[in-house]
C-alpha atoms as a PDB file:
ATOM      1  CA  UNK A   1       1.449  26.355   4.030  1.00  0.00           C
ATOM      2  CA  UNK A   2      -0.039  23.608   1.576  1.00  0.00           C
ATOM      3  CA  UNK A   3      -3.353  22.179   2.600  1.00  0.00           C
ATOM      4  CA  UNK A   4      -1.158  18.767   2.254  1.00  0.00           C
ATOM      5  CA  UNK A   5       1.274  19.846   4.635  1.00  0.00           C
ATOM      6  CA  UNK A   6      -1.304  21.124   7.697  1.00  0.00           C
ATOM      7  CA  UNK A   7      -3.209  17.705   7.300  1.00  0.00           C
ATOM      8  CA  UNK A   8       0.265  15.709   7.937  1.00  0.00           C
ATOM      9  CA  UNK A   9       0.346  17.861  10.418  1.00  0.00           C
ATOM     10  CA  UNK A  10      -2.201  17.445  12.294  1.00  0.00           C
ATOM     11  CA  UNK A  11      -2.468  13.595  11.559  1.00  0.00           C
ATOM     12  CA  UNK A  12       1.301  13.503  13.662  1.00  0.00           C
ATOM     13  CA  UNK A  13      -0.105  15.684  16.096  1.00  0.00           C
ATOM     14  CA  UNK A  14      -3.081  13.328  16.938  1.00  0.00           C
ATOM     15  CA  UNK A  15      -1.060  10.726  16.802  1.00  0.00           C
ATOM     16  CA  UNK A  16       1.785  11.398  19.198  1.00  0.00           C
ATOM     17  CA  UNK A  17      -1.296  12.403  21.573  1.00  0.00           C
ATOM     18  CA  UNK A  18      -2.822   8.660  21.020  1.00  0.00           C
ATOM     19  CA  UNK A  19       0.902   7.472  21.549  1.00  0.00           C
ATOM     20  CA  UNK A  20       1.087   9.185  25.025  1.00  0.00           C
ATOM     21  CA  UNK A  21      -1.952   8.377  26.589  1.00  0.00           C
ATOM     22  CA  UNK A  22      -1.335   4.550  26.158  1.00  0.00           C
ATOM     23  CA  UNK A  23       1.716   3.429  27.779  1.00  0.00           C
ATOM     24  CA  UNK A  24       0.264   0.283  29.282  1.00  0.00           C
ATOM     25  CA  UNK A  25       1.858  -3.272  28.826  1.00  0.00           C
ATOM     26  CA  UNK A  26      -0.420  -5.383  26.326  1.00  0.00           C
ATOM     27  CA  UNK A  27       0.282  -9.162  25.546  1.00  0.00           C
ATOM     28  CA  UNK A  28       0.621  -9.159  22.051  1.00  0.00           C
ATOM     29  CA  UNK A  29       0.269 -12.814  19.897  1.00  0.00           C
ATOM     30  CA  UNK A  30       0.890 -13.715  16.225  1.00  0.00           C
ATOM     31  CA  UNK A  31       0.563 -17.607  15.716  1.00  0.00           C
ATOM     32  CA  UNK A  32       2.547 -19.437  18.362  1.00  0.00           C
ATOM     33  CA  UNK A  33       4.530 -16.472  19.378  1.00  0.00           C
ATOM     34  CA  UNK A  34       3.404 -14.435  22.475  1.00  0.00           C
ATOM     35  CA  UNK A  35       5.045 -10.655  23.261  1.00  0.00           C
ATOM     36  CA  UNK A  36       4.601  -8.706  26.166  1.00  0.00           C
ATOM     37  CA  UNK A  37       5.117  -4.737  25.185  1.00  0.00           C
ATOM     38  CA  UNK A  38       4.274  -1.450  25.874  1.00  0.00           C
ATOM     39  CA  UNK A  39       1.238  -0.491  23.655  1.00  0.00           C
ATOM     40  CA  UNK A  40       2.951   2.970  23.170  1.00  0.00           C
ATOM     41  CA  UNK A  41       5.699   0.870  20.989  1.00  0.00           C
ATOM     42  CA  UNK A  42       3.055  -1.363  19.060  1.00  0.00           C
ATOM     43  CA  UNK A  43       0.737   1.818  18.566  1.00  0.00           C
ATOM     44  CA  UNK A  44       3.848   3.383  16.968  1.00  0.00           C
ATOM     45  CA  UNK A  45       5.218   1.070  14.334  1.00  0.00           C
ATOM     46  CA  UNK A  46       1.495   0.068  13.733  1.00  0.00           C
ATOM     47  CA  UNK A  47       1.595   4.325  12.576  1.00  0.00           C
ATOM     48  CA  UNK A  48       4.415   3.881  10.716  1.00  0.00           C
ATOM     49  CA  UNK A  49       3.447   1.149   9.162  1.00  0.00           C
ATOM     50  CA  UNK A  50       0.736   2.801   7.821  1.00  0.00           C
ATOM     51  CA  UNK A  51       2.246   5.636   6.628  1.00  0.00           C
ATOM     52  CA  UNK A  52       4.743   3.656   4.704  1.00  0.00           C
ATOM     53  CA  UNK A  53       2.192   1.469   3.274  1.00  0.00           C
ATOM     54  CA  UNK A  54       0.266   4.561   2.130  1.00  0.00           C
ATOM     55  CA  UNK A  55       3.698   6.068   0.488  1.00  0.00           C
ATOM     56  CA  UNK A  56       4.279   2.907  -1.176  1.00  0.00           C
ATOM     57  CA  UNK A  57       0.713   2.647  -2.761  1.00  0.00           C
ATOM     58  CA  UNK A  58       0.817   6.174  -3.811  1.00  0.00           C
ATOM     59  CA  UNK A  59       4.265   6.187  -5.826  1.00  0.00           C
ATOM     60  CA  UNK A  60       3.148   2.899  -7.275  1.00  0.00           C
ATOM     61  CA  UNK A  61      -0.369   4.532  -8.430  1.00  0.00           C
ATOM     62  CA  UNK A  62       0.990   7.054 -10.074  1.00  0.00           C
ATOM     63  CA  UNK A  63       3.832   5.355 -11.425  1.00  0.00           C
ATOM     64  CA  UNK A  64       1.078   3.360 -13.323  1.00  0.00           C
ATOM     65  CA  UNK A  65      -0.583   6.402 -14.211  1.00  0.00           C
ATOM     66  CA  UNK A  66       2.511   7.818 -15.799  1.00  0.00           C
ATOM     67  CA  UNK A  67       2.983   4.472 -17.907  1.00  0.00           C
ATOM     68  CA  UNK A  68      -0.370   4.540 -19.093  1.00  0.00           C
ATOM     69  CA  UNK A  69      -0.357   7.437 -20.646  1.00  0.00           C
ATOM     70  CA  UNK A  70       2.921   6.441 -22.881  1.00  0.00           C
ATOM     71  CA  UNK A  71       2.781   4.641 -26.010  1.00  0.00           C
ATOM     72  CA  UNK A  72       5.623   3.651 -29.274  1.00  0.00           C
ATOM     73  CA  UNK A  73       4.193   5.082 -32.578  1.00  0.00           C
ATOM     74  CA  UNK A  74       4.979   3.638 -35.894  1.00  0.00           C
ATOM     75  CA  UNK A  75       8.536   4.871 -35.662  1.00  0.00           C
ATOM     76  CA  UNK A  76       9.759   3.287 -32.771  1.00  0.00           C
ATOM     77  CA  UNK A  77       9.168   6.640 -30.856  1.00  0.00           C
ATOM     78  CA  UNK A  78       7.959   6.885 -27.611  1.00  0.00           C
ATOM     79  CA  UNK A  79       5.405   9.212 -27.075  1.00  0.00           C
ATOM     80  CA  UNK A  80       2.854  10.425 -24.186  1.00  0.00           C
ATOM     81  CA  UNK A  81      -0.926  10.472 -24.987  1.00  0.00           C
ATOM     82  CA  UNK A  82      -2.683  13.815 -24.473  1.00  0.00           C
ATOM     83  CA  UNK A  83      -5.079  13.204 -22.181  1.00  0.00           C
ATOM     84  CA  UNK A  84      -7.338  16.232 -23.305  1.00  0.00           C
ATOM     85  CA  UNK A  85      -8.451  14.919 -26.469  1.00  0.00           C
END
């Protein structure tokens, strides 16, 4: 297995394990608004939440990256930059 892989891996693992050990009820506010839930829920789309976020900023970094690296030449041709030079 990829280094990658094993890391998601044992991120989920750790996680579900913080998931399951807190099934409590918290009181959870945002401005005027006031929710009673299980912390198990909250922990878990807080989780997701950050694994999204973290997806999203990755595809947009190297979508950037890719871009950068293109340029037109004289021609009207587009061409990719060597980075190596």
């Amino acid at each position: 297995m990829k280094p990658k892989t094993i890391i998601i891996l044992i991120l989920i693992i750790l996680s579900s394990i913080v998931l399951l050990q807190n099934t409590h009820q918290v009181t959870f506010r945002v401005l005027f608004w006031e929710v009673s839930i299980s912390s198990l829920i909250l922990l878990t789309f807080m989780v997701l939440f950050g694994f999204i976020i973290g997806y999203i900023t990755a595809k947009l970094e190297k979508k950037s990256k890719s871009e950068s690296n293109k340029f037109v030449n004289k021609n009207g041709v587009q061409e990719v930059e060597n980075a190596d030079e």
